[in-house]
N, C-alpha and C. Protein backbone atom coordinates (compact mmCIF):
# COMPACT_ATOMS: atom_id res chain seq x y z
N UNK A 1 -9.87 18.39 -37.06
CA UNK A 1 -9.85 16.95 -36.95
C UNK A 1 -11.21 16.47 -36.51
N UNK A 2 -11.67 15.60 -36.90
CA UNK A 2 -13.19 14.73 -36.85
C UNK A 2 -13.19 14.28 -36.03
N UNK A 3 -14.12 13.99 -34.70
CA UNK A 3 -13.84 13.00 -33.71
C UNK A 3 -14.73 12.13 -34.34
N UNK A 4 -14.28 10.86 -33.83
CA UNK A 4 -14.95 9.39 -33.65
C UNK A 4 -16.05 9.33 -33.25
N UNK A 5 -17.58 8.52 -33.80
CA UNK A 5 -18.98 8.59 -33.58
C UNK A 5 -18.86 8.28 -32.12
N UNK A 6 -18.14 7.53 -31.61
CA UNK A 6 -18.16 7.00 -30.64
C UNK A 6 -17.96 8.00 -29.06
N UNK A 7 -17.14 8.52 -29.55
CA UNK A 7 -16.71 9.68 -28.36
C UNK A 7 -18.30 10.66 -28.01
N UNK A 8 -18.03 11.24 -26.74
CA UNK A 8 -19.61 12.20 -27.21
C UNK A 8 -19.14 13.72 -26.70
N UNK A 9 -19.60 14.41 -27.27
CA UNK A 9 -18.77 15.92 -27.11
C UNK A 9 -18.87 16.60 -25.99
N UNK A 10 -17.66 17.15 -25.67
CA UNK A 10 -17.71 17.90 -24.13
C UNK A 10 -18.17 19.23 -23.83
N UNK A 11 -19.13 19.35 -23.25
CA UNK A 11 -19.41 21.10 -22.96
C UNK A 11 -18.45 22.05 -22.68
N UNK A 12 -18.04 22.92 -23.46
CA UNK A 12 -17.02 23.84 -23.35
C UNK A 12 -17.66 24.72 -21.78
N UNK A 13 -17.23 24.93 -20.48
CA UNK A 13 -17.60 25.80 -19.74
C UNK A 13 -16.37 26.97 -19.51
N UNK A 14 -17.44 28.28 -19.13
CA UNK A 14 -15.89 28.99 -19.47
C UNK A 14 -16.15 30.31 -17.91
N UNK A 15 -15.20 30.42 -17.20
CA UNK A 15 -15.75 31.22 -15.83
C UNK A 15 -14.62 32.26 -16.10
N UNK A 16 -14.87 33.67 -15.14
CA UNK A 16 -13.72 34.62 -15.26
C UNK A 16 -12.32 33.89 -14.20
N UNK A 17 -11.32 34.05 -15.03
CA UNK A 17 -10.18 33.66 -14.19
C UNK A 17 -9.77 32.14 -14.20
N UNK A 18 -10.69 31.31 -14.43
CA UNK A 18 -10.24 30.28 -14.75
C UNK A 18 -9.94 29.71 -15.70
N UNK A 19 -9.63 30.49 -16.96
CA UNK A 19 -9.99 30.07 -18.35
C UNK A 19 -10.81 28.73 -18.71
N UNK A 20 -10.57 28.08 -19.90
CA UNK A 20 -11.73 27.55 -20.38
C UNK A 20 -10.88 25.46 -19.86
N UNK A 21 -12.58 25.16 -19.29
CA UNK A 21 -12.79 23.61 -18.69
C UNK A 21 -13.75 22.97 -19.26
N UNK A 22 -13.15 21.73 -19.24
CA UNK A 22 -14.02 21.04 -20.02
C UNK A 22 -15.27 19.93 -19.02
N UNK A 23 -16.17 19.79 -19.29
CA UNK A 23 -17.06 18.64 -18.31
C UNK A 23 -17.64 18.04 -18.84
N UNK A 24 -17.76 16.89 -18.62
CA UNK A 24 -18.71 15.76 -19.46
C UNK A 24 -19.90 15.92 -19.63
N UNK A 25 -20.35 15.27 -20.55
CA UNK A 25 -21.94 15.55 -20.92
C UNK A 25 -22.76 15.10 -20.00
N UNK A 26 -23.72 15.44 -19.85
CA UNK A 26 -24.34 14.38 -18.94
C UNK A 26 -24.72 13.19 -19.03
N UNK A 27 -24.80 12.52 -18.27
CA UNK A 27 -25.10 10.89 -18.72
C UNK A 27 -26.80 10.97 -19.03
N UNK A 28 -27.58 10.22 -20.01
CA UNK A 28 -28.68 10.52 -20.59
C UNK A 28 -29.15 9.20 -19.32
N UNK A 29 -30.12 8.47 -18.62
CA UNK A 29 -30.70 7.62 -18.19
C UNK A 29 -31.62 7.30 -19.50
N UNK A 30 -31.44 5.52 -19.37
CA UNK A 30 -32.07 4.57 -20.29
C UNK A 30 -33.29 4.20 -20.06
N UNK A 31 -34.53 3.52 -20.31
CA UNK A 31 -35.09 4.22 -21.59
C UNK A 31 -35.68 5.51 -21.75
N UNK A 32 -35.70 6.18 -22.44
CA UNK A 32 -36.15 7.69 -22.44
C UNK A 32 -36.47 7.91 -23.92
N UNK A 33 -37.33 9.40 -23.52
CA UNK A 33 -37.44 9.89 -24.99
C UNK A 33 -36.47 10.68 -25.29
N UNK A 34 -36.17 10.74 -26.73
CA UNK A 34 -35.01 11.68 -27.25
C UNK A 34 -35.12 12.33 -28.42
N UNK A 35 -34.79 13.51 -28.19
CA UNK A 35 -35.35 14.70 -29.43
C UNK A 35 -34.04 14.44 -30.29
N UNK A 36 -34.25 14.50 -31.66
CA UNK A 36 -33.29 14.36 -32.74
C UNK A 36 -33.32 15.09 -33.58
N UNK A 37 -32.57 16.26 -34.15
CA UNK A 37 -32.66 17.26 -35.34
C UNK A 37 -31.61 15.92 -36.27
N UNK A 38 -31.93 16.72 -37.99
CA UNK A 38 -31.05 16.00 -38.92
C UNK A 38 -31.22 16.73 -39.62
N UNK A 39 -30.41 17.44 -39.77
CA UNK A 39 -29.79 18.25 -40.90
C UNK A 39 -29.08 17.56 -42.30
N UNK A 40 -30.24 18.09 -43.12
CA UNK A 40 -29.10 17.37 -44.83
C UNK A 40 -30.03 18.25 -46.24
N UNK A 41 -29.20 17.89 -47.11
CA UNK A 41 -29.80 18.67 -48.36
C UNK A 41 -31.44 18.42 -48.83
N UNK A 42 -31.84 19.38 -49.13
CA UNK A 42 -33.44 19.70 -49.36
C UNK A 42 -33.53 18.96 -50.67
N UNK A 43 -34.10 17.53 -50.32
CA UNK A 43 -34.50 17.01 -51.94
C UNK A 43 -35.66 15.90 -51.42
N UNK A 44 -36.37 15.81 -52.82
CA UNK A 44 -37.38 14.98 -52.66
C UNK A 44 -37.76 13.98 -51.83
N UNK A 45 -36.90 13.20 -51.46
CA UNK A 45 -37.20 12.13 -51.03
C UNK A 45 -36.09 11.86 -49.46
N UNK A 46 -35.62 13.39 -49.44
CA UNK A 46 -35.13 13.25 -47.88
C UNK A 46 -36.03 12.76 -47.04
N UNK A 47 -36.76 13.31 -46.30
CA UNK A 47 -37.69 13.17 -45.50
C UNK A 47 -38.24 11.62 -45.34
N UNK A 48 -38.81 11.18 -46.22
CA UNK A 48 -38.96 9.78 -46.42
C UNK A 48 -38.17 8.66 -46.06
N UNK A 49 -36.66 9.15 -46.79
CA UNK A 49 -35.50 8.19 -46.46
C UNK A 49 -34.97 8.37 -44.98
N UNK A 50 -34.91 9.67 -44.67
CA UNK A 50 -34.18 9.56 -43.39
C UNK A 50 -35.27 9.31 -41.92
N UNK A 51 -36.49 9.21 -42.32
CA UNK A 51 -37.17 8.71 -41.20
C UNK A 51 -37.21 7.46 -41.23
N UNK A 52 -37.66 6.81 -42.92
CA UNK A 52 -37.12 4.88 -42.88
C UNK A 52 -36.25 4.77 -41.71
N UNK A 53 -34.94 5.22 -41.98
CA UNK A 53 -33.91 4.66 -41.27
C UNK A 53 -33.85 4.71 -39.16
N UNK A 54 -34.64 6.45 -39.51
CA UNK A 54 -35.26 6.14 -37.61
C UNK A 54 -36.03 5.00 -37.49
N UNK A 55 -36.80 4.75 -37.96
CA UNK A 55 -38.04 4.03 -37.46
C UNK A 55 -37.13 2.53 -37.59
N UNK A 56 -36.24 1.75 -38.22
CA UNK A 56 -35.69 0.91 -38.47
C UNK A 56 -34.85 0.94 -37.05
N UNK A 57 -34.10 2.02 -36.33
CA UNK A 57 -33.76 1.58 -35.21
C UNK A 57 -35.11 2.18 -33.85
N UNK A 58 -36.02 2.92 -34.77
CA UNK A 58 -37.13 2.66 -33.21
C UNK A 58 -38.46 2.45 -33.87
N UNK A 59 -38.71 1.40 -34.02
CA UNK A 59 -40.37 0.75 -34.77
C UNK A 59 -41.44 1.51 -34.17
N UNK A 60 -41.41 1.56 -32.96
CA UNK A 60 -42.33 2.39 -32.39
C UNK A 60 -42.61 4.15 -32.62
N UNK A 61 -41.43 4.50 -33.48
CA UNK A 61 -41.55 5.81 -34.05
C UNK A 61 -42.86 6.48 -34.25
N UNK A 62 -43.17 7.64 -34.50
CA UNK A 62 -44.35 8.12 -34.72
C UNK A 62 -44.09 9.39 -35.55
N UNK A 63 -44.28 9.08 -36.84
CA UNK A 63 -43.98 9.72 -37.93
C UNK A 63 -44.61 11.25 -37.97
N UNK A 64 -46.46 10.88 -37.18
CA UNK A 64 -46.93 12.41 -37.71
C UNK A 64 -46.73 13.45 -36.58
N UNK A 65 -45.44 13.17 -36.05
CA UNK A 65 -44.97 14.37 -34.88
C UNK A 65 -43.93 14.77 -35.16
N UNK A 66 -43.45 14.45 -36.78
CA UNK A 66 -42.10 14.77 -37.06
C UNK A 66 -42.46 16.39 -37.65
N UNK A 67 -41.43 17.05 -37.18
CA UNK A 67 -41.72 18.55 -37.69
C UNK A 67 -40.38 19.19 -38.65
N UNK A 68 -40.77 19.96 -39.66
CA UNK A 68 -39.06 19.94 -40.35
C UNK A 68 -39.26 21.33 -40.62
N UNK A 69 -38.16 21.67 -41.19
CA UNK A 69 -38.14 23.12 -41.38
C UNK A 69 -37.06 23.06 -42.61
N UNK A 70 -36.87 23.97 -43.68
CA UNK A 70 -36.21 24.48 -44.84
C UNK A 70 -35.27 25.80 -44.23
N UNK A 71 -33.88 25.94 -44.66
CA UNK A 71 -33.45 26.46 -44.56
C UNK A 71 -33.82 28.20 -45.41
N UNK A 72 -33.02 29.36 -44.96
CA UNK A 72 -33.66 30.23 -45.54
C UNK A 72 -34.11 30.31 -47.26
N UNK A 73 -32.75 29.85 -47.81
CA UNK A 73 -32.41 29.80 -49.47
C UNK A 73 -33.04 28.35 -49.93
N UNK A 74 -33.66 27.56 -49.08
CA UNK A 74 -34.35 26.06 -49.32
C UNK A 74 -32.98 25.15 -49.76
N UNK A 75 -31.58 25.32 -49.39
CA UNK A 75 -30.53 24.45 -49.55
C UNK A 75 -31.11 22.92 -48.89
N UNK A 76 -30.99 23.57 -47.56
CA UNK A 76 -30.87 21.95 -46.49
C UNK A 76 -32.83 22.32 -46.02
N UNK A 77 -32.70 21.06 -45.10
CA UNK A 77 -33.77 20.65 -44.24
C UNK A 77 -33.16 20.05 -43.57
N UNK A 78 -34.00 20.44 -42.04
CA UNK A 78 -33.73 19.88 -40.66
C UNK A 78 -35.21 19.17 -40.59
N UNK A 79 -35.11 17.98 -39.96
CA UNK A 79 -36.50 17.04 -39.35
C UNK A 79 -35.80 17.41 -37.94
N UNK A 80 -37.09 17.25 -37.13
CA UNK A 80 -37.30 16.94 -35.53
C UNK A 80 -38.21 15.59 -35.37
N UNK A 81 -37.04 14.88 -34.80
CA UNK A 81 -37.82 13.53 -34.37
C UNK A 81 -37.66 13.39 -32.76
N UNK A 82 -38.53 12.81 -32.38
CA UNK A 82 -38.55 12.34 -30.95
C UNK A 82 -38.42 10.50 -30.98
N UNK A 83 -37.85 10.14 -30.58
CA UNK A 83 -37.82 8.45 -30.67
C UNK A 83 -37.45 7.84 -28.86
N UNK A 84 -38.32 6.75 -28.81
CA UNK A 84 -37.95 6.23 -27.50
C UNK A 84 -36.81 5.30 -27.79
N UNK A 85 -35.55 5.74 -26.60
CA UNK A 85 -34.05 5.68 -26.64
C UNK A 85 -34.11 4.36 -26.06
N UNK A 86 -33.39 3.29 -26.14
CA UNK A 86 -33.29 2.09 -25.20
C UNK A 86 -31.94 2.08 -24.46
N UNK A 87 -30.66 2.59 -25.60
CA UNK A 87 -29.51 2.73 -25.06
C UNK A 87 -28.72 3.25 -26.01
N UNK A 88 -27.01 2.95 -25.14
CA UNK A 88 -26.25 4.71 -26.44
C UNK A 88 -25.87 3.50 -27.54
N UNK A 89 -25.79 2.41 -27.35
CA UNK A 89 -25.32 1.78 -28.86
C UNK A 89 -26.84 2.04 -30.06
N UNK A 90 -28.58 1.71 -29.49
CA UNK A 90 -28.66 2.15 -30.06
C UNK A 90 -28.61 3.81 -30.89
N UNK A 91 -28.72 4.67 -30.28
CA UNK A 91 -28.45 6.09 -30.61
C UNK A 91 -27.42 6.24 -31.67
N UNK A 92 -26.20 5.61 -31.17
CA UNK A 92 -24.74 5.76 -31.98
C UNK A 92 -25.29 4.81 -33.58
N UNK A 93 -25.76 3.75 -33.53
CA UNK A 93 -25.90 2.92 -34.66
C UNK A 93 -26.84 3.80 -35.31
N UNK A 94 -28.02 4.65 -34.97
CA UNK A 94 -28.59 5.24 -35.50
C UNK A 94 -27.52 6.75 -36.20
N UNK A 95 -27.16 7.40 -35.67
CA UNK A 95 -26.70 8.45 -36.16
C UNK A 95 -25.29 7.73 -37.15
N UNK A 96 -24.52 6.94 -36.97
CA UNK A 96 -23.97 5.97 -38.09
C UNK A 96 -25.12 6.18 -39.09
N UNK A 97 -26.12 5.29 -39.27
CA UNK A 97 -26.67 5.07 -40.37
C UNK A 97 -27.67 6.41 -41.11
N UNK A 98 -27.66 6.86 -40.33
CA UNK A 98 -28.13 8.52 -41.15
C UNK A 98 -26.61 9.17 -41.85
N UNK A 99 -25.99 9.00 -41.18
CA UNK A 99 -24.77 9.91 -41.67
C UNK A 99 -24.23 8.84 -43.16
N UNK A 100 -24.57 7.76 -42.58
CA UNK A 100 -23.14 7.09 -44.30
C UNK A 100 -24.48 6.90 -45.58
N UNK A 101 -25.72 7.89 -45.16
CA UNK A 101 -26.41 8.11 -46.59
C UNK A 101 -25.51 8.68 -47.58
N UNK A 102 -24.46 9.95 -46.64
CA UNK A 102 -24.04 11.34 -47.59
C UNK A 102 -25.13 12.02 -47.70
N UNK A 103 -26.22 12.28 -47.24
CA UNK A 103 -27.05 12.90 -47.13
C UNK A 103 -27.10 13.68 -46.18
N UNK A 104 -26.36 13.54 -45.15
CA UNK A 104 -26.83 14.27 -44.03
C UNK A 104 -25.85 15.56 -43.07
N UNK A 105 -25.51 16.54 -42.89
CA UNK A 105 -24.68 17.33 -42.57
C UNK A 105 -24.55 16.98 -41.24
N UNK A 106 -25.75 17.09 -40.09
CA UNK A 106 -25.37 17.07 -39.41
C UNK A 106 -26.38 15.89 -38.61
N UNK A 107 -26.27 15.28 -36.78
CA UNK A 107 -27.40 14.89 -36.53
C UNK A 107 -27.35 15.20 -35.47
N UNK A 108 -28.00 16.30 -34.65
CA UNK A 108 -28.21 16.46 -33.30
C UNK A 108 -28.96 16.12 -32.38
């Protein structure tokens, strides 16, 4: 089952004897910088499109620190972006709008 963009995922912690607990993420403090992987299929004009859409929720982006990498078989590509965070609606509106390309597998 898919969770909701909205929810944010819980760290599985796991100790002897207590079996497995769950704990909240940590709360991120606002404004900050924030590292972003994006995982999606290796084609021409990924890269291009899916940084448009960062820089559209952080103008101040800085494109030539983006670093990407090809998967082994060149299927997907991951970018590494760093973007200054203001807050979680923007973050959430951002990973929304990378994801409803269909382009994108994952966004960490």
């Amino acid at each position: 089952m898919s969770r909701p963009s909205s929810q944010k995922p819980a760290a599985i912690l796991s100790s002897p004897g207590d079996g497995n607990k769950t704990q909240e993420a940590p709360k991120i403090e606002f404004p900050c910088d924030y590292a972003i992987k994006i995982v999606g299929n290796n084609d021409v004009e990924f890269d291009r499109d899916m940084l448009d859409i960062v820089e559209r929720f952080s103008p101040e982006f800085d494109r030539s620190k983006v670093t990407h990498r090809d998967s082994r078989n060149g299927k997907y590509r991951s970018l590494h972006v760093t973007i200054y965070a203001t807050g979680e609606e923007q973050l959430n509106d951002l990973f929304v709008a990378l994801k409803a390309t269909g382009r994108v597998q994952m966004v960490l």
